[in-house]
N, C-alpha and C. Protein backbone atom coordinates (compact mmCIF):
# COMPACT_ATOMS: atom_id res chain seq x y z
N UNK A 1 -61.14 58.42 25.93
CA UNK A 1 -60.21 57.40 25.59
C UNK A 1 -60.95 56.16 25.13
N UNK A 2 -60.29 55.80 24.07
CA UNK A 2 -60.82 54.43 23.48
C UNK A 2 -59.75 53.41 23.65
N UNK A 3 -60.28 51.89 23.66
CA UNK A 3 -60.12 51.05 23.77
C UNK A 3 -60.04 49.85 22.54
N UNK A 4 -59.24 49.64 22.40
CA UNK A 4 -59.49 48.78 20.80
C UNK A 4 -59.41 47.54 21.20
N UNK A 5 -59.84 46.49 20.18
CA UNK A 5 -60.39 45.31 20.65
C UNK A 5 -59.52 44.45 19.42
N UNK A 6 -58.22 45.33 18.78
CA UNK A 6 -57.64 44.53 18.15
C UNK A 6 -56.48 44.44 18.61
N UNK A 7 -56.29 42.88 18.90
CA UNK A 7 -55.17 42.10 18.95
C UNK A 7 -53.75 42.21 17.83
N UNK A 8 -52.72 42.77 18.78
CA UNK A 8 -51.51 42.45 17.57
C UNK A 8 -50.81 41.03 17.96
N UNK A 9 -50.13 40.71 16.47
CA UNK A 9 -49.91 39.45 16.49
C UNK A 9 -49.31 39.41 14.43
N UNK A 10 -49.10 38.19 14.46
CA UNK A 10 -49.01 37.54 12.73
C UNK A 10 -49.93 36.23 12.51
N UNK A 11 -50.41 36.79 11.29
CA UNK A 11 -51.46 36.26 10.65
C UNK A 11 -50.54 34.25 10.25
N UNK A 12 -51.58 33.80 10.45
CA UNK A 12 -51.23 32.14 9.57
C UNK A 12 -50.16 32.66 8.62
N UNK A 13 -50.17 33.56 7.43
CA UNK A 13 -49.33 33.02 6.29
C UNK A 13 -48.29 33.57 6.77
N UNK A 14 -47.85 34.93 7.50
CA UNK A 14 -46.71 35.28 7.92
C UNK A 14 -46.25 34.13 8.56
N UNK A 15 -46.24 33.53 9.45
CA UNK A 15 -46.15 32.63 10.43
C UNK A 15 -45.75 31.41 9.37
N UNK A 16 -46.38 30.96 8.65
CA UNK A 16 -45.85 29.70 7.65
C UNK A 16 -44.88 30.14 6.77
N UNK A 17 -44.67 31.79 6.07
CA UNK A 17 -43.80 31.89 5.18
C UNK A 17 -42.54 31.84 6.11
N UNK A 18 -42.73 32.64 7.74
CA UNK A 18 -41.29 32.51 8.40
C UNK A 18 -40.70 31.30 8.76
N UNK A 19 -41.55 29.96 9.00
CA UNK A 19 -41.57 28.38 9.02
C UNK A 19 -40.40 28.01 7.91
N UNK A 20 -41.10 28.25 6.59
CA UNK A 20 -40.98 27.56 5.51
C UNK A 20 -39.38 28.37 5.52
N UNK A 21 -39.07 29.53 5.30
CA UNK A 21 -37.78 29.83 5.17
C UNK A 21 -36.43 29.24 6.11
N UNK A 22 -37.18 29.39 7.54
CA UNK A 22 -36.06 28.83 8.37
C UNK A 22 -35.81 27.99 8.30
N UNK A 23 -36.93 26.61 7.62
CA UNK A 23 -36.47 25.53 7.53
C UNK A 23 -35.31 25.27 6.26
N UNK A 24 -35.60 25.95 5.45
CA UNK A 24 -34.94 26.11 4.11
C UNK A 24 -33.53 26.73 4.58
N UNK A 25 -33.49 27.43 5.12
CA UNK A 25 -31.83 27.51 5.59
C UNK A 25 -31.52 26.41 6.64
N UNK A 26 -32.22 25.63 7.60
CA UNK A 26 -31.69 24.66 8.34
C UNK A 26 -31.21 23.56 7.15
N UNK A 27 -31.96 23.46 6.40
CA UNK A 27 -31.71 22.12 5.27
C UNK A 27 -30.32 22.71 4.59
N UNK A 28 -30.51 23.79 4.30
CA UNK A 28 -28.74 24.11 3.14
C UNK A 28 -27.67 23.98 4.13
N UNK A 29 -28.07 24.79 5.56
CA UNK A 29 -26.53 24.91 6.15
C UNK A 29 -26.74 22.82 6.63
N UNK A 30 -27.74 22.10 6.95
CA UNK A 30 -26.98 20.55 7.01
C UNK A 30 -26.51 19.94 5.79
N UNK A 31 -26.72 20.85 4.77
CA UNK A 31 -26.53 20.03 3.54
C UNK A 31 -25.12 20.11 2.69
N UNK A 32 -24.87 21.50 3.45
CA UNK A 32 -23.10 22.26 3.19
C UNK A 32 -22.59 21.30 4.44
N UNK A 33 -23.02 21.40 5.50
CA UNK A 33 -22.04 20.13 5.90
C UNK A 33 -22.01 18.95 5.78
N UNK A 34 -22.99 18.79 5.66
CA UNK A 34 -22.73 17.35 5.44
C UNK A 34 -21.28 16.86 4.14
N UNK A 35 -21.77 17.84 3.47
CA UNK A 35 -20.67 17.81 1.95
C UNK A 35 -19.53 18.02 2.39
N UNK A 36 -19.69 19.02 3.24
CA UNK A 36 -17.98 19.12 4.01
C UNK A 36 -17.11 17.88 4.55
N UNK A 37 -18.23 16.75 5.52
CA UNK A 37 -17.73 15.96 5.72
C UNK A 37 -17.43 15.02 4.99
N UNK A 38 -17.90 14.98 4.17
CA UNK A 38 -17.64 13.55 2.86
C UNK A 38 -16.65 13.69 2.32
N UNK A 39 -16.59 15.64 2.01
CA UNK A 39 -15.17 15.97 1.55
C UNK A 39 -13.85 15.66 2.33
N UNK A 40 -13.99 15.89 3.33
CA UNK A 40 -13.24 15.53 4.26
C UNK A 40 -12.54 14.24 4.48
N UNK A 41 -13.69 13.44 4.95
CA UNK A 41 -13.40 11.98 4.55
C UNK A 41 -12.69 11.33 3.30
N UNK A 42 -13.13 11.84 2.48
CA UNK A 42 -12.62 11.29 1.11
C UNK A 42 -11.08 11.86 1.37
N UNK A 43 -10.92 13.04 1.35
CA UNK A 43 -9.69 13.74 1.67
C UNK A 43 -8.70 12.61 2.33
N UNK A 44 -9.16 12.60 3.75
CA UNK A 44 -8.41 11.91 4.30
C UNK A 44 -8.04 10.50 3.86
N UNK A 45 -8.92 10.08 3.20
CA UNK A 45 -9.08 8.59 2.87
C UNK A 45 -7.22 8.53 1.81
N UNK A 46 -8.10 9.65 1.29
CA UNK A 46 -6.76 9.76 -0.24
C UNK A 46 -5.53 9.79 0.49
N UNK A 47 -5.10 10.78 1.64
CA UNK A 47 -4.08 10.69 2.30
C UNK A 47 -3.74 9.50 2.60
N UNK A 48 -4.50 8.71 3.62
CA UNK A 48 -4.08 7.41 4.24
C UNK A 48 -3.39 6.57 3.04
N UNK A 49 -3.84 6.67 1.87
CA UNK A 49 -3.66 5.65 0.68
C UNK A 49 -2.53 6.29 0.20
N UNK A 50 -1.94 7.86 0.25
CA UNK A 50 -0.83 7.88 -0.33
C UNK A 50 0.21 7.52 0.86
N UNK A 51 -0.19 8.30 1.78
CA UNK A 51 0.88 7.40 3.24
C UNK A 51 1.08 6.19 2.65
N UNK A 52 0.52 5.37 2.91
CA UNK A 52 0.62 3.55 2.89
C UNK A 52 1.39 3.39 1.46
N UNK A 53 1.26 3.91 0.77
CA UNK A 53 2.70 4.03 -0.75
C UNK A 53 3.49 4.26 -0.37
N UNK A 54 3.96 5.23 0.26
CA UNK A 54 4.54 6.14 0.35
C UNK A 54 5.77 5.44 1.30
N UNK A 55 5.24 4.68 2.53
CA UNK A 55 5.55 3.89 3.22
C UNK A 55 6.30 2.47 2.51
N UNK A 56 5.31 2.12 1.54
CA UNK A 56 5.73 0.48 0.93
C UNK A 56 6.72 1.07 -0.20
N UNK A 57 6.90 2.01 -0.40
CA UNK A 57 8.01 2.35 -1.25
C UNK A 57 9.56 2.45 -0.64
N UNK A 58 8.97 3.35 0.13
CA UNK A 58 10.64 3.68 0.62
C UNK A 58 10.97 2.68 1.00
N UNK A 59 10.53 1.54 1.61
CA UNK A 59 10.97 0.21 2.56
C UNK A 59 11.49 -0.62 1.03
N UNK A 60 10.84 -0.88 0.32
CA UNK A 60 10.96 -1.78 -0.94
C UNK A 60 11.78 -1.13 -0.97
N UNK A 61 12.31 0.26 -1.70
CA UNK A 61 13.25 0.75 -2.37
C UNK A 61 14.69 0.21 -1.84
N UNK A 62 14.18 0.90 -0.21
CA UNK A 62 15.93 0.97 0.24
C UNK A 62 16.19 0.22 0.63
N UNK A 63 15.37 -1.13 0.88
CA UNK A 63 16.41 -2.70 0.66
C UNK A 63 16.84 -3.33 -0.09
N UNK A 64 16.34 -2.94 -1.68
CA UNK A 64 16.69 -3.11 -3.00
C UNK A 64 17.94 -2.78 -3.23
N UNK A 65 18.03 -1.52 -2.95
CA UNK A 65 19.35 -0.44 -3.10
C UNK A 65 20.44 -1.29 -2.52
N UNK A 66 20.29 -1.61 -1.48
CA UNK A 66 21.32 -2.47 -0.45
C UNK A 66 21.66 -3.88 -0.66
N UNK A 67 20.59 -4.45 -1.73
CA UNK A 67 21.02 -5.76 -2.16
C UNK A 67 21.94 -5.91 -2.66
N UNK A 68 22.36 -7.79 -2.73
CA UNK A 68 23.51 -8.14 -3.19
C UNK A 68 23.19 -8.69 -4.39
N UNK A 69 22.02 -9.48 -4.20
CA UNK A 69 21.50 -10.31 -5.11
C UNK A 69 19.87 -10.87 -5.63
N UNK A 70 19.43 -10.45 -6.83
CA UNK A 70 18.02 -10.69 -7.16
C UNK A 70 17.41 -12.20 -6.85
N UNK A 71 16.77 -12.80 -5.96
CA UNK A 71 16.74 -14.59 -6.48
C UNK A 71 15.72 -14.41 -7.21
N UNK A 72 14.78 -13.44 -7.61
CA UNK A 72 13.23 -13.67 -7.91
C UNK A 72 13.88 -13.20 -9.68
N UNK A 73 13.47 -13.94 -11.00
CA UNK A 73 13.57 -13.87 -12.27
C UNK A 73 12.83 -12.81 -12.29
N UNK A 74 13.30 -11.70 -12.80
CA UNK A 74 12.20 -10.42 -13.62
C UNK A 74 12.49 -10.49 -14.94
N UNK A 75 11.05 -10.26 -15.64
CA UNK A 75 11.09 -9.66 -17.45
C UNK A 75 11.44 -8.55 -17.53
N UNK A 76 11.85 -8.33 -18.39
CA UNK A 76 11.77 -7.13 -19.22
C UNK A 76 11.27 -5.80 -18.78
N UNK A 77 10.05 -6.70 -19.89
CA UNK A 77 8.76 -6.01 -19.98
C UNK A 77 7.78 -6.41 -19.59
N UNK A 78 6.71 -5.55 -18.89
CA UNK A 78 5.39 -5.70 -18.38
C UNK A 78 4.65 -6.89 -18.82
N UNK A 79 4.60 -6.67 -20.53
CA UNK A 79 3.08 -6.85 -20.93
C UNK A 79 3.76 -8.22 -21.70
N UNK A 80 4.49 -9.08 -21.46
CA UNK A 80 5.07 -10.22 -22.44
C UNK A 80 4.02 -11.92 -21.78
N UNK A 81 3.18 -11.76 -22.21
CA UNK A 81 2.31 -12.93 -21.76
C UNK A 81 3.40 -14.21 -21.41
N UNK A 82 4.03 -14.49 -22.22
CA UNK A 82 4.65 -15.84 -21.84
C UNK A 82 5.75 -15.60 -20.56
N UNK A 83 5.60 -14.17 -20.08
CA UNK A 83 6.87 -14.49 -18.88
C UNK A 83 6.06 -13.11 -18.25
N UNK A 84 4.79 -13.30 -17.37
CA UNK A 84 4.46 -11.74 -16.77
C UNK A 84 4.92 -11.86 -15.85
N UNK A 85 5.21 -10.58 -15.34
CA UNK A 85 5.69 -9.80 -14.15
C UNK A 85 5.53 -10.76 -12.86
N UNK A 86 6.18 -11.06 -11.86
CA UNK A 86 5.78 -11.31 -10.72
C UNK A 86 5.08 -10.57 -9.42
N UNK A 87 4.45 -11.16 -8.92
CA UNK A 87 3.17 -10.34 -7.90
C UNK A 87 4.57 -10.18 -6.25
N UNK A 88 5.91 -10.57 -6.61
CA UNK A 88 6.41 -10.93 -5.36
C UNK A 88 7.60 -10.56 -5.74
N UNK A 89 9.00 -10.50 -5.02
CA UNK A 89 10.18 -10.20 -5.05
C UNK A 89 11.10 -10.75 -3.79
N UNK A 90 12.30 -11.54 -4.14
CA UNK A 90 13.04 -11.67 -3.08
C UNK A 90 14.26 -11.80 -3.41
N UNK A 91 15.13 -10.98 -2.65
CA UNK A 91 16.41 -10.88 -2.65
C UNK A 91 17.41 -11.20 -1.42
N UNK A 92 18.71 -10.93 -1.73
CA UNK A 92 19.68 -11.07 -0.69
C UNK A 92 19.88 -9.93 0.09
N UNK A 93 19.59 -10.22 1.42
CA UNK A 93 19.75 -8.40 2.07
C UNK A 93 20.94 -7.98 1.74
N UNK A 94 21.48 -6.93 1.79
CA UNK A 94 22.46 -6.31 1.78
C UNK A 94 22.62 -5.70 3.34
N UNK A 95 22.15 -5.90 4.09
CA UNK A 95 22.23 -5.09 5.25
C UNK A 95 23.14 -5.66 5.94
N UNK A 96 22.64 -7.33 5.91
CA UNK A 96 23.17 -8.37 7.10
C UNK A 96 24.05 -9.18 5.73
N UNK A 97 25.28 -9.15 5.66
CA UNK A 97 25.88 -9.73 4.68
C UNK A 97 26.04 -11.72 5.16
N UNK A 98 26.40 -11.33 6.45
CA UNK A 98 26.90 -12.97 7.08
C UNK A 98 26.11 -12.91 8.76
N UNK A 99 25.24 -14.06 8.53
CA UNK A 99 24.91 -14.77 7.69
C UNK A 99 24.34 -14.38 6.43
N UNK A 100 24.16 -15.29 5.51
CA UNK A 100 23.10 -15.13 4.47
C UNK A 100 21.91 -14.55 4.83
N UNK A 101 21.39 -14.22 4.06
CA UNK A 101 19.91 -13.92 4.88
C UNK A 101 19.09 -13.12 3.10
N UNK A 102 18.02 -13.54 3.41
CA UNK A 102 16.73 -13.31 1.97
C UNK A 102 15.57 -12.16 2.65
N UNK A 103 15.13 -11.60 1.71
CA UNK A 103 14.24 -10.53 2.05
C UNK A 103 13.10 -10.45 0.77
N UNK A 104 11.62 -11.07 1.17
CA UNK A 104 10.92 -11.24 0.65
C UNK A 104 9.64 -9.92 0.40
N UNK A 105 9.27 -9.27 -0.69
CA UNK A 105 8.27 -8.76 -0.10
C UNK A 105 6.95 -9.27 -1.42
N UNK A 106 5.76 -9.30 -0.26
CA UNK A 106 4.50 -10.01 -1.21
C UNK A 106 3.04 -9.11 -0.14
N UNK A 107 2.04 -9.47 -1.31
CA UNK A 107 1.27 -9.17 -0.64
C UNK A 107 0.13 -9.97 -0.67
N UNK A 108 -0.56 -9.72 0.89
CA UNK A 108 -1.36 -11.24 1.23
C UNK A 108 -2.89 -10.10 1.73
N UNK A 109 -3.89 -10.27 1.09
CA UNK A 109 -4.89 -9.77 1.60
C UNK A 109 -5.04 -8.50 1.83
N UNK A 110 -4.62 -7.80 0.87
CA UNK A 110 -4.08 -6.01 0.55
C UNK A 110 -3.04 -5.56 1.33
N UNK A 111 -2.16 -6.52 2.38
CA UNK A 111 -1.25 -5.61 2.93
C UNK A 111 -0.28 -6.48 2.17
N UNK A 112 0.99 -5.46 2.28
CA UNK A 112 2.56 -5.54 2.00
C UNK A 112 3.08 -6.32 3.25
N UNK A 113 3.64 -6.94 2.97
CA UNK A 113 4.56 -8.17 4.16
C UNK A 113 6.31 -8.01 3.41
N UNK A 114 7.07 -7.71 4.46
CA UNK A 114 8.34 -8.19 4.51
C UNK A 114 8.82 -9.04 4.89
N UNK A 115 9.01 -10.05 4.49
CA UNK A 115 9.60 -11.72 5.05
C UNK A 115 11.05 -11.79 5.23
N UNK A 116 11.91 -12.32 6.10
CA UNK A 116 13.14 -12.50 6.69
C UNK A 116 12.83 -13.54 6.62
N UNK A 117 14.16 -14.70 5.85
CA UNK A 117 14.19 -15.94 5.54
C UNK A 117 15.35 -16.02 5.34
N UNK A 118 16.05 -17.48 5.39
CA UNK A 118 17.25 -18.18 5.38
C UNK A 118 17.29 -19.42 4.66
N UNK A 119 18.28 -19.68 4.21
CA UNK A 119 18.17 -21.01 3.71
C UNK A 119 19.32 -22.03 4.20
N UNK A 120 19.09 -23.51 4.38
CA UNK A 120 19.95 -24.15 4.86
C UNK A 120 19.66 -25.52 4.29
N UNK A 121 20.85 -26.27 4.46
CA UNK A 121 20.46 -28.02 4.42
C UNK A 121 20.18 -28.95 5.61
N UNK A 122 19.38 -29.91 5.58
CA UNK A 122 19.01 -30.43 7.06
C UNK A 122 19.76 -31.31 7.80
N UNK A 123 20.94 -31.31 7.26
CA UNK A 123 21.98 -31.87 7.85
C UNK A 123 22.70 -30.72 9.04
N UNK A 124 22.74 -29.80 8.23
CA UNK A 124 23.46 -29.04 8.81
C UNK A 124 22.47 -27.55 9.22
N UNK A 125 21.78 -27.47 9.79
CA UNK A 125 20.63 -26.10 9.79
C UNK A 125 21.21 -25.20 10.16
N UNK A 126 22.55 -25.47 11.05
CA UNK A 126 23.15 -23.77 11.65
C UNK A 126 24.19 -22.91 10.43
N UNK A 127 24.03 -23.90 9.23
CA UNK A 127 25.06 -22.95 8.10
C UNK A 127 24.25 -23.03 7.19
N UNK A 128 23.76 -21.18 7.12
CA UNK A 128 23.40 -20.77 6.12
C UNK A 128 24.23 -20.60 5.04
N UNK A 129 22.98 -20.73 3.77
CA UNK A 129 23.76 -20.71 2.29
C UNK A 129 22.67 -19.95 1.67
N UNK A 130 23.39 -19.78 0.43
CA UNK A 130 22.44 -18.54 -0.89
C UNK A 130 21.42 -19.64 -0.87
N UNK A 131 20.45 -18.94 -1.51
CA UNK A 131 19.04 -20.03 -1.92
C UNK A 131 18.78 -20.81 -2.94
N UNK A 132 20.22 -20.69 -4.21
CA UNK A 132 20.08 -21.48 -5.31
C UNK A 132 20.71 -22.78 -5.13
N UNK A 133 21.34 -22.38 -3.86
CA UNK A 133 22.68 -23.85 -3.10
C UNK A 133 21.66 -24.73 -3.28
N UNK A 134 23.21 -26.30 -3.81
CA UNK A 134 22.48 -27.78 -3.82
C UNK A 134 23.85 -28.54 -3.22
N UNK A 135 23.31 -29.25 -2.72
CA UNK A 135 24.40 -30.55 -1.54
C UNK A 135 25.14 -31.25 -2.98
N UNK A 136 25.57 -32.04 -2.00
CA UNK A 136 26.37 -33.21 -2.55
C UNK A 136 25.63 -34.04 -3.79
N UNK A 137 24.12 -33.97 -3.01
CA UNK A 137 23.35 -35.18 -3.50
C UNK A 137 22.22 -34.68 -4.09
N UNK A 138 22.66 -33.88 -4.67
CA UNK A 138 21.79 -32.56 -5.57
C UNK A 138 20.13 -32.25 -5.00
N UNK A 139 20.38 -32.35 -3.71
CA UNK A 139 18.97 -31.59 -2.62
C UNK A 139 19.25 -30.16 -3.19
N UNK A 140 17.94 -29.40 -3.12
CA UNK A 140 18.20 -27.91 -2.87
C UNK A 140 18.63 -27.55 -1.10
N UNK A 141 18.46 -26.39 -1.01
CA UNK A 141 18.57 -25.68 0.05
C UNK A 141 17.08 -25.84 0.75
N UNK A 142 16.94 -26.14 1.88
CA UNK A 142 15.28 -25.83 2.63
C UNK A 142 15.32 -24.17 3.01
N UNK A 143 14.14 -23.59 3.09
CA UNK A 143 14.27 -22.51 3.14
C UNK A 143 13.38 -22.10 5.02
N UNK A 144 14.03 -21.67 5.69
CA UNK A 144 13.68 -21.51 7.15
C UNK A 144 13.12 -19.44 7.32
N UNK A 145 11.77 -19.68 7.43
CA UNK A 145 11.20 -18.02 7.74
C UNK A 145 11.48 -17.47 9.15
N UNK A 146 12.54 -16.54 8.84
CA UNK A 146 13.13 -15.89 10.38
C UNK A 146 12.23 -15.05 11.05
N UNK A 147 11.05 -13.77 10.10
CA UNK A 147 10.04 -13.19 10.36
C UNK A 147 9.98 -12.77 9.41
N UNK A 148 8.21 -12.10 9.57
CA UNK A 148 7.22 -11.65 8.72
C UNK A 148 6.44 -10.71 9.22
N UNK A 149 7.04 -9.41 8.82
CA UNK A 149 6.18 -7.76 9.43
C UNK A 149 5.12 -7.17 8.17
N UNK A 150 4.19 -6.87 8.54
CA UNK A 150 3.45 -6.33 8.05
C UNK A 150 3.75 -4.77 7.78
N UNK A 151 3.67 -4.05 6.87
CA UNK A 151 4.43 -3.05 6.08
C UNK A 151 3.48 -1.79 5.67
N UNK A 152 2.48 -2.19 5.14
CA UNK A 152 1.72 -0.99 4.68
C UNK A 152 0.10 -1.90 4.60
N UNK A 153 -1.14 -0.96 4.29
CA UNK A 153 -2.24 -1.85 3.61
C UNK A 153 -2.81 -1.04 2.74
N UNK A 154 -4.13 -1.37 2.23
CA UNK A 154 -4.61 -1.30 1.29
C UNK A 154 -4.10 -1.06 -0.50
N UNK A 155 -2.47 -2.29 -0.26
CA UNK A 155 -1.79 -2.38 -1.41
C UNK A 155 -2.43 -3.58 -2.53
N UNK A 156 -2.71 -3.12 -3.68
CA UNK A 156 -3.58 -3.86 -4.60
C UNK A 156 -2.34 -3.78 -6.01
N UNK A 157 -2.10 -5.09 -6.81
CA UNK A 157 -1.79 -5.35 -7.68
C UNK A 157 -0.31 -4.90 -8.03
N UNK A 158 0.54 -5.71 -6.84
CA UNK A 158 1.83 -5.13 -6.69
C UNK A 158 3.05 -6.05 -7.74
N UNK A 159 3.39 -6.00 -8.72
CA UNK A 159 4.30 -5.96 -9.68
C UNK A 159 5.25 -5.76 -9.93
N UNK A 160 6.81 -6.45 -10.46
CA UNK A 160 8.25 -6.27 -10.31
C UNK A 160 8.95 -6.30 -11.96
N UNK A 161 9.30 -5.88 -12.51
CA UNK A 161 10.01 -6.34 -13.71
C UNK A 161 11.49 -5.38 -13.37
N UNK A 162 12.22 -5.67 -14.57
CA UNK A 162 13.24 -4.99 -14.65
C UNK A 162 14.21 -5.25 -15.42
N UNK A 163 15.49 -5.33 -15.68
CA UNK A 163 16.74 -5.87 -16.03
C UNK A 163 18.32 -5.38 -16.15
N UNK A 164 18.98 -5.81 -16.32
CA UNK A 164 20.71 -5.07 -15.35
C UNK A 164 20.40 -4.88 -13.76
N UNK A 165 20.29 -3.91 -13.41
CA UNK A 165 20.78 -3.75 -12.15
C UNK A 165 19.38 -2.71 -11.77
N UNK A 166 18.29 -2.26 -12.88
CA UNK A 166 16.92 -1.72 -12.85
C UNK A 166 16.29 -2.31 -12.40
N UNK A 167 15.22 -2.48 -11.14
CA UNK A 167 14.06 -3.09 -10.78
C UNK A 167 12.92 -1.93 -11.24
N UNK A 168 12.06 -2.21 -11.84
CA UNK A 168 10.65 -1.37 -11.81
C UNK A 168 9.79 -1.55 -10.85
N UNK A 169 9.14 -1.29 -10.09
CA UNK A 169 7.99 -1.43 -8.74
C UNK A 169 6.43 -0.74 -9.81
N UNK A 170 5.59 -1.54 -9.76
CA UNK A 170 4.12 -0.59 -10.05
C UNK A 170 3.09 -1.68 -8.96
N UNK A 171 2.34 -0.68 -8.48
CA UNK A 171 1.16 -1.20 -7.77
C UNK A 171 0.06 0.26 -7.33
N UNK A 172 -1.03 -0.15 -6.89
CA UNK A 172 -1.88 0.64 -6.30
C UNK A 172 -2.59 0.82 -4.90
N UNK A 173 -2.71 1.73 -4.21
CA UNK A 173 -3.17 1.65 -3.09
C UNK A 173 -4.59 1.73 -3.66
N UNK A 174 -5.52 1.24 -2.45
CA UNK A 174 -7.41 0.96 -3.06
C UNK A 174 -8.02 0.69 -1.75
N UNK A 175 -8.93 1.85 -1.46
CA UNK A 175 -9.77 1.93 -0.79
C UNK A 175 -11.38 2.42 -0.86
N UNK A 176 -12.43 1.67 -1.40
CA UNK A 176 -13.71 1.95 -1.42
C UNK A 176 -13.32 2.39 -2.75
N UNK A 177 -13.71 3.37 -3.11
CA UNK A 177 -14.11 4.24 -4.71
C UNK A 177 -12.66 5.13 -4.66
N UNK A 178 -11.74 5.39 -4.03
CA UNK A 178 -10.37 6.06 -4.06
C UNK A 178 -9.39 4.95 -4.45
N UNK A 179 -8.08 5.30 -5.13
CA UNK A 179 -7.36 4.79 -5.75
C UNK A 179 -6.09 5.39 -6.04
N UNK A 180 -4.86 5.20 -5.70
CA UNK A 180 -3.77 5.98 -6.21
C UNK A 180 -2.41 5.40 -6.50
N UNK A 181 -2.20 5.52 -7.91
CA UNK A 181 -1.07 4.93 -8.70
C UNK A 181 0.39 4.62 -8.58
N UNK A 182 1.62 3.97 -8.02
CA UNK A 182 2.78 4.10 -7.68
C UNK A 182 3.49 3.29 -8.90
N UNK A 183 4.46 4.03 -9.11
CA UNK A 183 5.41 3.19 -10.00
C UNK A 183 6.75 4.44 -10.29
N UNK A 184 7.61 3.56 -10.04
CA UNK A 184 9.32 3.59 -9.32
C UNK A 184 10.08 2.88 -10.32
N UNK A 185 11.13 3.45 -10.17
CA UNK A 185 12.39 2.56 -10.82
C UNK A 185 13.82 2.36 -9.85
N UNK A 186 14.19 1.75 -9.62
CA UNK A 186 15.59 1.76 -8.37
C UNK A 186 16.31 1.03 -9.01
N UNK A 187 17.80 1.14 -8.77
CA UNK A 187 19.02 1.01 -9.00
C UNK A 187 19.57 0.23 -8.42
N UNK A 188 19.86 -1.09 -8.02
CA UNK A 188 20.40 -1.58 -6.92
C UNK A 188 22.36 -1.27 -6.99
N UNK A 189 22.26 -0.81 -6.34
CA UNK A 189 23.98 -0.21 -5.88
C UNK A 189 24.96 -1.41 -5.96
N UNK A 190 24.32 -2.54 -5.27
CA UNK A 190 25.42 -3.88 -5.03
C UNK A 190 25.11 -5.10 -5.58
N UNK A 191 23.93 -4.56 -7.00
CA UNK A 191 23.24 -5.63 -7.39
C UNK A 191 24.14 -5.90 -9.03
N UNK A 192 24.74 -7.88 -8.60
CA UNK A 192 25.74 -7.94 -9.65
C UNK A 192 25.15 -8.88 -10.57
């Protein structure tokens, strides 16, 4: 019987080529996820931004619908330099007929705000009137803010035109490098 004096085992390059591969699949499978997550993220991002439309629409819409009365002047058309679009809108609720009562919506620092407001004279503050009202002594109306809810965010470049009884709505939701387009037309039902 013999005895051999060779050692089994893998040589240096076996040993570095099996290195070099495993690492090469550790790098693709972090590199497929990682992509997954960005995808992801972005994904979601896009969602949140159509939510938050999606949200500042229906609210705009269906208090529009219910109005009585436009106070805010709209053009036409969009693009008429000497009379552009307004960044704001306020009307007469239709919800709450008596008292009077105004329903503002604007946006302050990318979110959508709904404002509840009244108008009155300072003689008399407990009788509300429309907002174009003037006294005796040709004062306007003072205008008193009942509340102000915050509505949706990341709303960018929110816009009103219209005419008859058509309001147009265009604006964009905007977050980082995502972006997504809204623009509506509504009917106001009680708008004379």
């Amino acid at each position: 019987m013999k005895f051999s004096n060779l050692k089994k085992g893998f040589t240096l390059v076996e040993v570095l080529v099996a290195v070099s591969v495993g690492l090469v699949v550790i790098l693709l499978s972090y590199t497929c996820y990682d992509l997954a997550l960005r995808f992801a993220e972005r994904e979601n991002r896009k969602v949140e931004l159509v939510q938050n439309g999606r949200v500042a629409l229906d609210r705009i819409t269906r208090d529009l619908r219910q109005s009585q009365e436009l106070a805010t002047d709209l053009p036409a058309i969009t693009n008429d330099p000497d009379n552009p679009p307004p960044a704001e809108i306020m009307f007469q609720d239709g919800h709450n007929q008596e008292p009077v009562q105004y329903i503002r919506y604007y946006v302050a620092e990318g979110k959508l705000h709904r404002e509840f407001s009244h108008y009155y004279f300072s003689d008399d503050p407990d009788s509300w009137v429309i907002a174009s009202a003037v006294d005796e002594f040709g004062h306007s109306a003072e205008k008193a803010v009942d509340a102000d809810e915050f509505i949706a965010e990341y709303i960018d470049h929110l816009v009103f035109w219209g005419e008859d009884r058509v309001v147009h709505i265009s604006f964009s939701t905007l977050s980082l490098d995502e972006k997504v387009d809204f623009l509506t037309s509504v009917c106001g039902r009680n708008l004379r």
